[in-house]
Protein backbone atom coordinates (compact mmCIF):
# COMPACT_ATOMS: atom_id res chain seq x y z
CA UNK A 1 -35.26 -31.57 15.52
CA UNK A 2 -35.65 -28.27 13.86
CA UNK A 3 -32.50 -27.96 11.51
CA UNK A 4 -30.93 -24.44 11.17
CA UNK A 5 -30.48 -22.92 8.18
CA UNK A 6 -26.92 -20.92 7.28
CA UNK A 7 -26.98 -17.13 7.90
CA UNK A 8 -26.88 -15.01 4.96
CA UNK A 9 -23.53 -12.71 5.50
CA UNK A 10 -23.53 -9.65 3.11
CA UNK A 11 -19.82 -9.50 2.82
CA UNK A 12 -20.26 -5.70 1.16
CA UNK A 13 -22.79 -4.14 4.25
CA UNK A 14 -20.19 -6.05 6.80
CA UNK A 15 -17.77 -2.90 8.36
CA UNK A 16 -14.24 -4.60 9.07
CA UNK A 17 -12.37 -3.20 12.00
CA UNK A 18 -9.25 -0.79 10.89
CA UNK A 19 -6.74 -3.44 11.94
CA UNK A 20 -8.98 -5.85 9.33
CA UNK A 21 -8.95 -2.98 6.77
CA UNK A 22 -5.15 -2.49 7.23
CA UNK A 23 -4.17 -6.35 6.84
CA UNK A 24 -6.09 -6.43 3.62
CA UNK A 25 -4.79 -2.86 2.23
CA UNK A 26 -1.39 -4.89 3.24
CA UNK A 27 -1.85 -7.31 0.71
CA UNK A 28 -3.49 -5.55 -2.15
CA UNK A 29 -0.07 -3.45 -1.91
CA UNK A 30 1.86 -6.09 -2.13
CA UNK A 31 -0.10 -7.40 -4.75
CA UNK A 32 0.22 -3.96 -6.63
CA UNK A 33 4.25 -3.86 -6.22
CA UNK A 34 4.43 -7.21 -7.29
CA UNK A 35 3.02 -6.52 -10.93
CA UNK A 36 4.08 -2.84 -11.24
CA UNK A 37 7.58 -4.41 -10.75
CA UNK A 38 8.41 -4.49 -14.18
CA UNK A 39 7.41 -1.33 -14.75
CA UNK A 40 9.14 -0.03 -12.25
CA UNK A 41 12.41 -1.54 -13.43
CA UNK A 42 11.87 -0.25 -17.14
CA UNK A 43 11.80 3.20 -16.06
CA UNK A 44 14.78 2.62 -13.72
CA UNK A 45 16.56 1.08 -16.69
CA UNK A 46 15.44 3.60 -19.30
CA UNK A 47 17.05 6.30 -16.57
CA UNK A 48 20.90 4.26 -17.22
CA UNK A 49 21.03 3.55 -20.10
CA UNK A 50 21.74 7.18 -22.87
CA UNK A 51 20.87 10.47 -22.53
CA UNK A 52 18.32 10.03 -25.39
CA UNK A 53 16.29 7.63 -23.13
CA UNK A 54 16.56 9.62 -20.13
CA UNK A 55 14.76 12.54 -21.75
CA UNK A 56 12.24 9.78 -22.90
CA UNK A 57 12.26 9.05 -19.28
CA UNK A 58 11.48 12.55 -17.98
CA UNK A 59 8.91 13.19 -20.80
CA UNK A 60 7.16 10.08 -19.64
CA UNK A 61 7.63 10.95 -15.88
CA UNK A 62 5.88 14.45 -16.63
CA UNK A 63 2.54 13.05 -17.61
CA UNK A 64 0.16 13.65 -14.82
CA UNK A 65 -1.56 10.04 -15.54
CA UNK A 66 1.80 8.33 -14.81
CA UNK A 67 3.23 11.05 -12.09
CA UNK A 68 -0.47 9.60 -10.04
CA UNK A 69 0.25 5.74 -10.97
CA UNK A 70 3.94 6.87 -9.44
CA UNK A 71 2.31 8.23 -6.25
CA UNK A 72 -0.12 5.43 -5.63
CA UNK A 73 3.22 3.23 -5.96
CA UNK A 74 4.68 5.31 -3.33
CA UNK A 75 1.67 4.60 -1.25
CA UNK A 76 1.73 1.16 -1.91
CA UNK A 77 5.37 0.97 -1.07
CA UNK A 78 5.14 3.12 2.30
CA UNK A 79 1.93 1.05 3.51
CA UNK A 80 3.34 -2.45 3.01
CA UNK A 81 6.74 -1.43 4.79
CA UNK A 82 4.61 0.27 7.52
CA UNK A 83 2.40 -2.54 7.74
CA UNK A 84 5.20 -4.59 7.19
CA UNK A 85 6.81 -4.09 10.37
CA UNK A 86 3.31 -4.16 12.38
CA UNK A 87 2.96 -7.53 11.19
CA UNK A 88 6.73 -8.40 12.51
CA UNK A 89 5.93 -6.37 15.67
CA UNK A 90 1.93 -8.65 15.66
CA UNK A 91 4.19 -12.22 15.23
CA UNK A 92 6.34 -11.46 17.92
CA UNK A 93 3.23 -11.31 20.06
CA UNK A 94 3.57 -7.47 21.05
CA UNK A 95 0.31 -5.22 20.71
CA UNK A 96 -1.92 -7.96 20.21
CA UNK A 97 -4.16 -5.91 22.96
CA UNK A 98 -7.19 -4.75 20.95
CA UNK A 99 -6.39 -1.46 22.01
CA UNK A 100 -3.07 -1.59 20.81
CA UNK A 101 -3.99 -2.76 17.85
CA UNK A 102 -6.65 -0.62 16.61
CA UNK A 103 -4.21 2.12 17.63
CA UNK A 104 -1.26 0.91 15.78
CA UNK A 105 -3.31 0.20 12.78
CA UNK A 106 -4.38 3.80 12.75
CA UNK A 107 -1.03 4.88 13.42
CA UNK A 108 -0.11 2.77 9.88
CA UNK A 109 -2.63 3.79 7.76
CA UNK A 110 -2.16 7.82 8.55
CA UNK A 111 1.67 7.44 8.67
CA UNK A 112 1.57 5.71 5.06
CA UNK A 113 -0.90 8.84 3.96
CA UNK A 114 1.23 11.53 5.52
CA UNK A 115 4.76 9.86 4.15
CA UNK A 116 3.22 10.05 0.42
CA UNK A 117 2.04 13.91 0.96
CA UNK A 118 5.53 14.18 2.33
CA UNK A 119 7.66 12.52 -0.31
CA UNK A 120 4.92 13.02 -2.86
CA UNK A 121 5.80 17.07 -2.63
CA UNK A 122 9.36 16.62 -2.38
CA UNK A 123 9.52 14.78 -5.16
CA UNK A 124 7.42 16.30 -7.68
């Protein structure tokens, strides 16, 4: 008997579906809100706190490095909430179809990049 040998899998030429490439953008978001958090809840602070650290706050806020770290946070946010409820929607056992799915994972990923245009604008 002729044993078989394990297949080689090159985990970097392998092209996940979108619904794959959603669940793991899902996580890395969450990951990314998880250790911005602090951050997040210095500048938040910083904005309560005197007048003297709110224009600290705002000169911060204008630096185009941090005003991008901001907007990738927005994305981050918007994708796991979007993504978020897909998941709720995906354990309830509704659009499981892989039509469905692909289409509602396209549907997430394009609604998280349109929101952050959106708000992105708006806000700066």
């Amino acid at each position: 008997m002729h044993k078989q040998r394990p297949v080689y899998i090159d985990v970097v030429k392998t092209r996940l579906p979108i619904p794959g490439i959603v669940s793991i953008l899902h996580r890395v978001s969450g990951v990314g809100l998880f250790i911005c958090l602090p951050l997040l809840l210095c500048l938040f602070a910083g904005t309560l706190s005197t007048e003297e650290a709110f224009n600290q706050y705002q000169s911060l806020v204008s630096n185009p490095i941090i005003k991008l770290l901001l907007l990738g946070l927005l994305w981050a946010y918007l994708h796991h909430f979007l993504a978020g409820i897909r998941f709720l929607f995906l354990d309830m056992h509704k659009g499981l179809e892989l039509n469905t799915a692909r289409t509602t994972a396209k549907v997430v990923f394009g609604a998280a990049l349109i929101l952050t245009v959106i708000l992105g604008a708006l806000l700066w």
